[in-house]
Protein backbone atom coordinates (compact mmCIF):
# COMPACT_ATOMS: atom_id res chain seq x y z
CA UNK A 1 8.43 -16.10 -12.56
CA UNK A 2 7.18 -17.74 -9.48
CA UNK A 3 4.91 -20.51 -8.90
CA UNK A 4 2.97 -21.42 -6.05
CA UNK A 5 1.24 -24.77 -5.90
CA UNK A 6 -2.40 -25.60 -4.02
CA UNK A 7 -3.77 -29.23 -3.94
CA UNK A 8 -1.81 -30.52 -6.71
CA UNK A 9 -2.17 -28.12 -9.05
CA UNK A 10 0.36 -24.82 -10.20
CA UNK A 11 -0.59 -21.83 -10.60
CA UNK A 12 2.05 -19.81 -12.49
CA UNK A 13 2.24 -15.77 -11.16
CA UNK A 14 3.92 -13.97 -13.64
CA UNK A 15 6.15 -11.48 -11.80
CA UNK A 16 9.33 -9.73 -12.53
CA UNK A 17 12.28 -10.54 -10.67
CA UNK A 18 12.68 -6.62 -9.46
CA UNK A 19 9.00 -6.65 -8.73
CA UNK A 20 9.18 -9.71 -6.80
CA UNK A 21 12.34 -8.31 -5.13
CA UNK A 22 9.96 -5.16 -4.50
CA UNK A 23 6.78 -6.91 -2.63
CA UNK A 24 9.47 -8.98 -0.55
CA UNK A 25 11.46 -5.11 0.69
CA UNK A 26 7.64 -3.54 1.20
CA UNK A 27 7.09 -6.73 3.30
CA UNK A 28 9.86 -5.81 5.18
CA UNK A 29 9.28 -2.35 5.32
CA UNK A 30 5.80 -3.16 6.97
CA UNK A 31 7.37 -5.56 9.88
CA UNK A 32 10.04 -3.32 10.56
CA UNK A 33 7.37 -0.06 10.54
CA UNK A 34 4.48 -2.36 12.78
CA UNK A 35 7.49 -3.30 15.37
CA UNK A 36 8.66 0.36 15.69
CA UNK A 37 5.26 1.00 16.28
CA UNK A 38 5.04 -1.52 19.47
CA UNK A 39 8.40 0.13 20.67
CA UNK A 40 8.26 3.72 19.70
CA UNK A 41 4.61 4.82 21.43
CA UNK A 42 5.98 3.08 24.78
CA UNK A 43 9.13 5.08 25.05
CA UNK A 44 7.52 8.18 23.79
CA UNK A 45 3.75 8.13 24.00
CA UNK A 46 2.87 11.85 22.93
CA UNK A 47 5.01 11.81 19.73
CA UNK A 48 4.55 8.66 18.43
CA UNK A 49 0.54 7.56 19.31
CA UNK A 50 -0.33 7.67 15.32
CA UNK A 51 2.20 5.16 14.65
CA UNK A 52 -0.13 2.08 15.36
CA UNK A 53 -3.03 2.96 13.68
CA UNK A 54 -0.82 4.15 10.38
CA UNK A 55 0.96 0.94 10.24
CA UNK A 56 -2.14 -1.07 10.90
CA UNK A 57 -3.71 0.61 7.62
CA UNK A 58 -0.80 0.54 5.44
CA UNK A 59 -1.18 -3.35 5.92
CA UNK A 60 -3.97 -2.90 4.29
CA UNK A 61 -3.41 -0.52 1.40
CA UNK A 62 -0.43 -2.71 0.59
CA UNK A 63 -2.28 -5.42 0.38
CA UNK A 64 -4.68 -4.10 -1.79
CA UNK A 65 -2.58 -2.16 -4.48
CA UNK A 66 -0.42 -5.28 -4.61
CA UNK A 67 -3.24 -7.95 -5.32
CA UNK A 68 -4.20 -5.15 -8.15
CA UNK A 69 -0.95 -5.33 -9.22
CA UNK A 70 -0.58 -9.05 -9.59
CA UNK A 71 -3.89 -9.21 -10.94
CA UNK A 72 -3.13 -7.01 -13.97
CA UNK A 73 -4.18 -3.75 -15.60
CA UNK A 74 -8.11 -4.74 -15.46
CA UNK A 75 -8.12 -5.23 -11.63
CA UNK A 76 -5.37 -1.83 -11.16
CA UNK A 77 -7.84 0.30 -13.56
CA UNK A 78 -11.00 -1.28 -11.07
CA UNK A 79 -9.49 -0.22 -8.05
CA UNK A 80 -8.15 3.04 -8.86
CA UNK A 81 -11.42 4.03 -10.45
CA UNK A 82 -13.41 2.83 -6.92
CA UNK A 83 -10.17 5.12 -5.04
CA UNK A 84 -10.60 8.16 -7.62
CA UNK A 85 -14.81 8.00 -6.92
CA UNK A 86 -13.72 8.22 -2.81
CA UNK A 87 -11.09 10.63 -3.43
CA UNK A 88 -13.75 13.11 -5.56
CA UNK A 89 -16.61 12.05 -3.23
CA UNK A 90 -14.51 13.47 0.02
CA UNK A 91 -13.95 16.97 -1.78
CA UNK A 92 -17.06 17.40 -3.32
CA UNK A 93 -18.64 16.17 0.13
CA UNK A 94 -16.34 19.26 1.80
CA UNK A 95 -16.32 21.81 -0.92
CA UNK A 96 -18.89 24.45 -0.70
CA UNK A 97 -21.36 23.44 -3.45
CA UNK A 98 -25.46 24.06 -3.18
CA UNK A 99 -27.99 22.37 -3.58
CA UNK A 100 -28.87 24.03 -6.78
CA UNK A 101 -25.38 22.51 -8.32
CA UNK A 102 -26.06 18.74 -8.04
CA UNK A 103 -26.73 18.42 -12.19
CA UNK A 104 -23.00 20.05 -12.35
CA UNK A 105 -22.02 17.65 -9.39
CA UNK A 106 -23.41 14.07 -10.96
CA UNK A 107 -21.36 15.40 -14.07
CA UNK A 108 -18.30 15.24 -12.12
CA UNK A 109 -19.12 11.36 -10.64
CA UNK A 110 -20.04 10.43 -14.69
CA UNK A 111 -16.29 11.78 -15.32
CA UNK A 112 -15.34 8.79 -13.41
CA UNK A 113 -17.01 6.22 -15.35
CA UNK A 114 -15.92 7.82 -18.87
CA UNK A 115 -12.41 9.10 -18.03
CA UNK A 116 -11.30 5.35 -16.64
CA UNK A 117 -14.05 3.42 -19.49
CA UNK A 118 -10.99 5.35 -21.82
CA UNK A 119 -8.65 3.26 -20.35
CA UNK A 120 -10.37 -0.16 -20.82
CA UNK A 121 -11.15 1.28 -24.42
CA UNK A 122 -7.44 1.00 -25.26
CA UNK A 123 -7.75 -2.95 -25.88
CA UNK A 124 -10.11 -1.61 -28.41
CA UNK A 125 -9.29 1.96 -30.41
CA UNK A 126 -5.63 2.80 -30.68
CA UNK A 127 -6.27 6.61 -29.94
CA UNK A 128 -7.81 6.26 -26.80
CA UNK A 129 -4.72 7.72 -25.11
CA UNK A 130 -5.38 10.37 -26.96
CA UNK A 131 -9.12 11.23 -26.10
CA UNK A 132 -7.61 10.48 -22.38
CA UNK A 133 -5.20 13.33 -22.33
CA UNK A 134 -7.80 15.80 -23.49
CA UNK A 135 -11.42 14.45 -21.89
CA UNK A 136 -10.90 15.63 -18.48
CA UNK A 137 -9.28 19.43 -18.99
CA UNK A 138 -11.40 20.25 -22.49
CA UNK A 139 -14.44 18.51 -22.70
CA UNK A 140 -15.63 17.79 -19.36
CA UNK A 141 -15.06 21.47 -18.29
CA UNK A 142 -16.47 22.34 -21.91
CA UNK A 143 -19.66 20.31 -20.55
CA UNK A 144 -19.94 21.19 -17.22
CA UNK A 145 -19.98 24.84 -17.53
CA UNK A 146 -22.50 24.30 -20.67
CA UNK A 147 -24.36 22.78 -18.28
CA UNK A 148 -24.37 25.25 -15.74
CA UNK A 149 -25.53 27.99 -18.54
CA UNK A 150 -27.91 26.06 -19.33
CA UNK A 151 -30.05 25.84 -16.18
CA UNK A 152 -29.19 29.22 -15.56
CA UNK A 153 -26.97 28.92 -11.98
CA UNK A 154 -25.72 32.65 -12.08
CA UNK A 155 -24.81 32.91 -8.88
CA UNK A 156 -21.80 31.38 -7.85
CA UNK A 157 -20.89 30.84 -11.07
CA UNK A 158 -17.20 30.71 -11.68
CA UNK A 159 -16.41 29.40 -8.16
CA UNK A 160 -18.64 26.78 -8.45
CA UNK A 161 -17.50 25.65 -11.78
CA UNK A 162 -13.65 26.14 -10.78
CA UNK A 163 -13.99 24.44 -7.39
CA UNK A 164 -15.97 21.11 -9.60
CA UNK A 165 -13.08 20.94 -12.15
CA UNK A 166 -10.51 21.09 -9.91
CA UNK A 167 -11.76 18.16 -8.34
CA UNK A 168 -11.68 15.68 -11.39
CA UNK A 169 -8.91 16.81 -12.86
CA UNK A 170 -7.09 16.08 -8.95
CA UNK A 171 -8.98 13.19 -7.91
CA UNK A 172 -9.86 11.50 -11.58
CA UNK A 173 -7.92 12.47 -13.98
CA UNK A 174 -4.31 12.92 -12.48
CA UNK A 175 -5.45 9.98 -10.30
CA UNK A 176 -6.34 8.00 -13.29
CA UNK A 177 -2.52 8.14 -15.11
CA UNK A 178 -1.48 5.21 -12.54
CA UNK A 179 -4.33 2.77 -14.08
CA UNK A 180 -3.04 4.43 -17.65
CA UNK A 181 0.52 3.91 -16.90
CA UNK A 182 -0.87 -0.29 -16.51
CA UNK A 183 -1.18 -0.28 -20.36
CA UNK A 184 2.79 0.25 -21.45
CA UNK A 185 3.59 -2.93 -22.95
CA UNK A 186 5.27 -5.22 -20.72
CA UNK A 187 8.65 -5.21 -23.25
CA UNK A 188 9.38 -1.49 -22.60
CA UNK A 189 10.01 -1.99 -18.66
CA UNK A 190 12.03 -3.53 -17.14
CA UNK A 191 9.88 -5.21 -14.78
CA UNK A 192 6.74 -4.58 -16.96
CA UNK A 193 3.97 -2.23 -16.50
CA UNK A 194 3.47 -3.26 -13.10
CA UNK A 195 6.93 -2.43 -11.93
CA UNK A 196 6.05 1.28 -13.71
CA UNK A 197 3.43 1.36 -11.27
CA UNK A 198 4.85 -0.47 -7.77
CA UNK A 199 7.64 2.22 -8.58
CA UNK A 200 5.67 5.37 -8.41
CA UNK A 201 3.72 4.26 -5.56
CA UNK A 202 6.84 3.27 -4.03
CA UNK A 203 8.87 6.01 -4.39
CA UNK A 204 5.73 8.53 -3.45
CA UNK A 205 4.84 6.76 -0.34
CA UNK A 206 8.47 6.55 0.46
CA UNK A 207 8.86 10.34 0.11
CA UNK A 208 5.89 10.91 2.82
CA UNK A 209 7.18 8.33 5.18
CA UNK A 210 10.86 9.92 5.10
CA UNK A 211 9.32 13.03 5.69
CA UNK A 212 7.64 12.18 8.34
CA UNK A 213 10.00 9.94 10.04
CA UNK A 214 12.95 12.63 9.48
CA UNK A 215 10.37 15.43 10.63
CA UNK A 216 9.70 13.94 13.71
CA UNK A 217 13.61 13.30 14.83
CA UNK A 218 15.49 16.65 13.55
CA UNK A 219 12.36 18.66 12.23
CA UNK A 220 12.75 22.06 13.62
CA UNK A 221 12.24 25.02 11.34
CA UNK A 222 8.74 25.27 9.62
CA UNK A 223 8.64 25.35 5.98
CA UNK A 224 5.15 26.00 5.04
CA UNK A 225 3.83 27.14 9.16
CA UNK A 226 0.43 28.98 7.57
CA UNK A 227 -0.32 26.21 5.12
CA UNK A 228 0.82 23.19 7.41
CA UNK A 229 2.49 23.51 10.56
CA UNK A 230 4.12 19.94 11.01
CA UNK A 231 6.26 20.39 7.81
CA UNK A 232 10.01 21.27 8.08
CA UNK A 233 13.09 21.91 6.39
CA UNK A 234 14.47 19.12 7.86
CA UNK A 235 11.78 16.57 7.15
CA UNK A 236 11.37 18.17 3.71
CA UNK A 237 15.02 17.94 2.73
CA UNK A 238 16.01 14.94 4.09
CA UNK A 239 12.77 13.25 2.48
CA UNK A 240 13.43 14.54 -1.03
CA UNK A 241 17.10 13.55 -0.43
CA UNK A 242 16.49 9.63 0.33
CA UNK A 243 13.47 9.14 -2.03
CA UNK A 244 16.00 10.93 -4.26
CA UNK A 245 18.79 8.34 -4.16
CA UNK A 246 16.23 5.40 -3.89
CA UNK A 247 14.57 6.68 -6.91
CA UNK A 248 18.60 6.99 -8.87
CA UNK A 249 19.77 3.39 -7.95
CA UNK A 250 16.27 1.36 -8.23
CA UNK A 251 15.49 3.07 -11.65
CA UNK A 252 17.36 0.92 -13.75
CA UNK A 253 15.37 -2.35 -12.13
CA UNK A 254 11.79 -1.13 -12.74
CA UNK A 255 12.50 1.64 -15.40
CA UNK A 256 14.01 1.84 -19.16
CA UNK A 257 15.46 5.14 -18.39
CA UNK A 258 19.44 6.01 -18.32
CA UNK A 259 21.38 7.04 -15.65
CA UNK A 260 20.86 10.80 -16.36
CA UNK A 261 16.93 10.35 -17.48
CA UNK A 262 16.63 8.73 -13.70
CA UNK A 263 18.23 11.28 -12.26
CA UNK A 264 16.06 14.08 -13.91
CA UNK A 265 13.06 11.88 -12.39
CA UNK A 266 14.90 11.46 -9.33
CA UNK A 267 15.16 15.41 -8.40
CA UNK A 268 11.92 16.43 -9.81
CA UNK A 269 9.16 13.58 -8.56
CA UNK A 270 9.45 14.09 -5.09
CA UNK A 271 9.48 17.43 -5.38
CA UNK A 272 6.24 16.94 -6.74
CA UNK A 273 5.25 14.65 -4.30
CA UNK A 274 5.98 17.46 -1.83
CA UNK A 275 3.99 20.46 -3.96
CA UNK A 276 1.02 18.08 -3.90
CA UNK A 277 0.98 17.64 0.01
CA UNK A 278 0.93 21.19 0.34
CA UNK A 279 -1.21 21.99 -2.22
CA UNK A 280 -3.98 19.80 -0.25
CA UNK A 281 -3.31 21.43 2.85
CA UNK A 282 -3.45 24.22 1.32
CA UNK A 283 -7.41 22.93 0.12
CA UNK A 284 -8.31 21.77 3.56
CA UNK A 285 -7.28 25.23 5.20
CA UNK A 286 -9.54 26.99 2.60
CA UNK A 287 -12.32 24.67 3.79
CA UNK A 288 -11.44 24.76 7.23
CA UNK A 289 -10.77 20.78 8.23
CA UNK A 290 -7.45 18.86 9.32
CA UNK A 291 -8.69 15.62 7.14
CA UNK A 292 -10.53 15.18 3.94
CA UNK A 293 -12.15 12.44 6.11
CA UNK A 294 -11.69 8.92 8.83
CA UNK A 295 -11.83 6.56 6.14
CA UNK A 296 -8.55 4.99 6.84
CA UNK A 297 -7.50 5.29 10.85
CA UNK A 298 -4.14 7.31 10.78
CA UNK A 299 -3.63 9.12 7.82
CA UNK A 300 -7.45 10.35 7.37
CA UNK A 301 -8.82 10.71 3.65
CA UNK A 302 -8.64 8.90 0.78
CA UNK A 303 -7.02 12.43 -0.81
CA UNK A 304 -5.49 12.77 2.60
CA UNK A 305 -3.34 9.56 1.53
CA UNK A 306 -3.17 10.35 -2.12
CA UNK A 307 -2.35 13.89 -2.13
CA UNK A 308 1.31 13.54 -3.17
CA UNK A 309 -0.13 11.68 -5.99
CA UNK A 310 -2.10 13.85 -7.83
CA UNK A 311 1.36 16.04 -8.74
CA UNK A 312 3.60 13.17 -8.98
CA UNK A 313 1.43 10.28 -10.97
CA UNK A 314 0.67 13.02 -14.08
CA UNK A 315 4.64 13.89 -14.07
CA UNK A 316 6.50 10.57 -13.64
CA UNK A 317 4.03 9.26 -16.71
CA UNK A 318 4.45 12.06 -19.16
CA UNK A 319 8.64 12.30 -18.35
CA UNK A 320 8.73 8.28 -18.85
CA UNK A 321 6.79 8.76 -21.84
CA UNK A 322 8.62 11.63 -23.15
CA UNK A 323 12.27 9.94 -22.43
CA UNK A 324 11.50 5.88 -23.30
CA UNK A 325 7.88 4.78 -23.76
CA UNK A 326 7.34 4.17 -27.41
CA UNK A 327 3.85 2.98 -26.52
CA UNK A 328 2.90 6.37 -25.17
C-alpha cells in the first residue's frame, strides 16, 4: 500500500506491490521511449518521424488506463465501455452499411450499453457472467438479424448482418473481457484484479512495441506483404520472443498461474496479439484505408491501437479462468 498525503490529510491508494512496481517500469518505459524519440528522428529523420507523435500519445493512454486502474473496476468498466463505443463507431463509420440499415446499426451501439450494464450487474445477480458469455454471439445476432427480417432489408442481407456482428463481437464484446476480467476477486491474484488487467495490457502493448522496434532495426523479409507490408519475420519473431519471456518471469507477480500454466500463456497470447494485428489489416484492406481513423496522432484508430486486443483480451481471460480463477 502507498499513501500520499495533501494538506494534512492521507489518502490511502490501495496498490499491490507488483502493480506499483509495474506503473513505476511503464514510467520508465515512457522516458526512455520520449528521449529516443528526441534522438532517433535527428539521426535518422525518414525512419523514425512517427516516433514523436507515438510517444506523445502513449503519455496519454497510460495515463488514462492507469487512473482507471487505480480507480477500480467501476471507473475500468466506464472507460472501456466509452473505448469499445469509439472502437465500433470507427468500423461501422468505414464499413459499407446503407442508409436503409441504421435500425440494425443503433442495435449494435445499444449492444454497448447492455453487454458492459452485464458487467456492473455482477455486484447484483451471480450469473451475470453467464448471460455475458452468451449476449453478444447468441442473442444480439439472434436480434439483429430478426430485426433485419422484420423490416424486410433483402438486399444485402447476409453481408450486412455479418459485417454488423463482427463489429460487436470485435469492438464490444472481446473488448469488454478487460472491464470483466476487473471483477476476479482481489484474493485470487496476486496483485489483484488490477494487476490481471495492467498485465494484459502490458504484455499486448509490449508485443506491438517489440515488433515494431525489432522491425525497424533487422526487419527484412515480409511476413504478411499483401495483408501488411511493414510486418516481418524478424519483427514478428523477435516480438513474440521478448513479450514471450516477459510474459514467463512477470507471471508469477501479477498472476496465480504455475510455471508451466505461464508458459502456455506465454507462447500463445502474443501470438494472438499478432493474429489480431493482421486480422485488422486484413479489415482495413477490404475497406480500402491505412487507419481506422486520426483519433490518436501516431498510431491512428481507436481499433488501430486495440487491434491486438480483440484476440488476446478473450484468450488470456478464458485460459486464466480455465487454469486458476475460481471466481470465473
Amino acid at each position: 500500500m502507498s499513501g500520499l498525503t495533501v494538506s494534512g490529510e492521507t489518502f490511502a491508494i490501495h496498490l499491490p506491490e507488483a502493480l506499483l512496481f509495474g506503473f513505476l517500469g511503464v514510467l520508465a518505459l515512457l522516458i526512455l521511449g520520449t528521449v529516443a524519440a528526441l534522438i532517433l528522428p535527428a539521426m535518422q529523420p525518414t525512419k523514425w518521424s512517427d516516433l514523436g507523435p507515438r510517444m506523445r500519445s502513449w503519455w496519454v493512454i497510460a495515463l488514462l488506463v492507469g487512473g482507471a486502474l487505480i480507480a477500480g473496476w467501476q471507473a475500468t468498466a466506464i472507460l472501456f465501455a466509452l473505448i469499445s463505443f469509439l472502437a465500433l463507431k470507427e468500423f461501422l463509420t468505414l464499413a459499407p452499411t446503407r442508409k436503409e440499415d441504421r435500425l440494425i446499426v443503433l442495435l449494435a451501439y445499444l449492444t454497448v450499453f447492455v453487454n458492459y450494464g452485464l458487467i456492473f450487474a455482477d455486484t447484483l445477480f451471480e450469473d451475470s457472467y453467464q448471460v455475458y458469455l452468451v449476449f453478444a454471439p447468441v442473442y444480439a445476432f439472434l436480434i439483429m438479424t430478426a430485426a433485419m427480417s422484420w423490416i424486410g432489408r433483402t438486399e444485402g442481407y447476409l453481408a450486412t448482418v455479418g459485417i454488423v456482428q463482427w463489429g460487436v463481437i470485435v469492438c464490444v464484446y472481446n473488448i469488454g473481457y478487460i472491464a470483466l476480467l476487473m471483477r476476479t476477486p482481489g484474493a485470487e491474484a496476486p496483485a489483484g484484479a488490477a494487476g490481471l488487467v495492467f498485465f494484459l495490457l502490458f504484455i499486448t502493448q509490449l508485443n506491438d512495441v517489440a515488433q515494431y522496434c525489432w522491425g525497424k532495426l533487422l526487419g527484412r523479409t515480409k511476413i504478411t506483404p499483401r495483408v501488411s507490408p511493414n510486418k516481418t519475420w524478424e519483427g514478428a519473431l523477435g516480438g513474440w520472443l521478448t513479450t514471450a519471456l516477459v510474459f514467463y518471469f512477470l507471471a508469477p507477480s501479477f498472476t496465480p498461474l504455475s510455471p508451466v500454466q505461464a508458459a502456455i500463456m506465454a507462447i500463445v497470447i502474443p501470438a494472438a496479439g499478432f493474429f489480431g494485428d493482421i486480422t485488422m489489416s486484413a479489415i482495413k484492406r477490404d475497406l480500402g484505408v491505412k487507419d481506422t481513423s486520426r483519433l490518436i496522432p501516431g498510431h491512428g484508430g481507436v481499433l488501430d491501437r486495440l487491434d491486438s486486443l480483440t484476440f488476446a483480451a478473450p484468450l488470456y481471460f478464458h485460459l486464466l479462468a480455465y487454469f486458476a480463477i475460481e471466481r470465473f
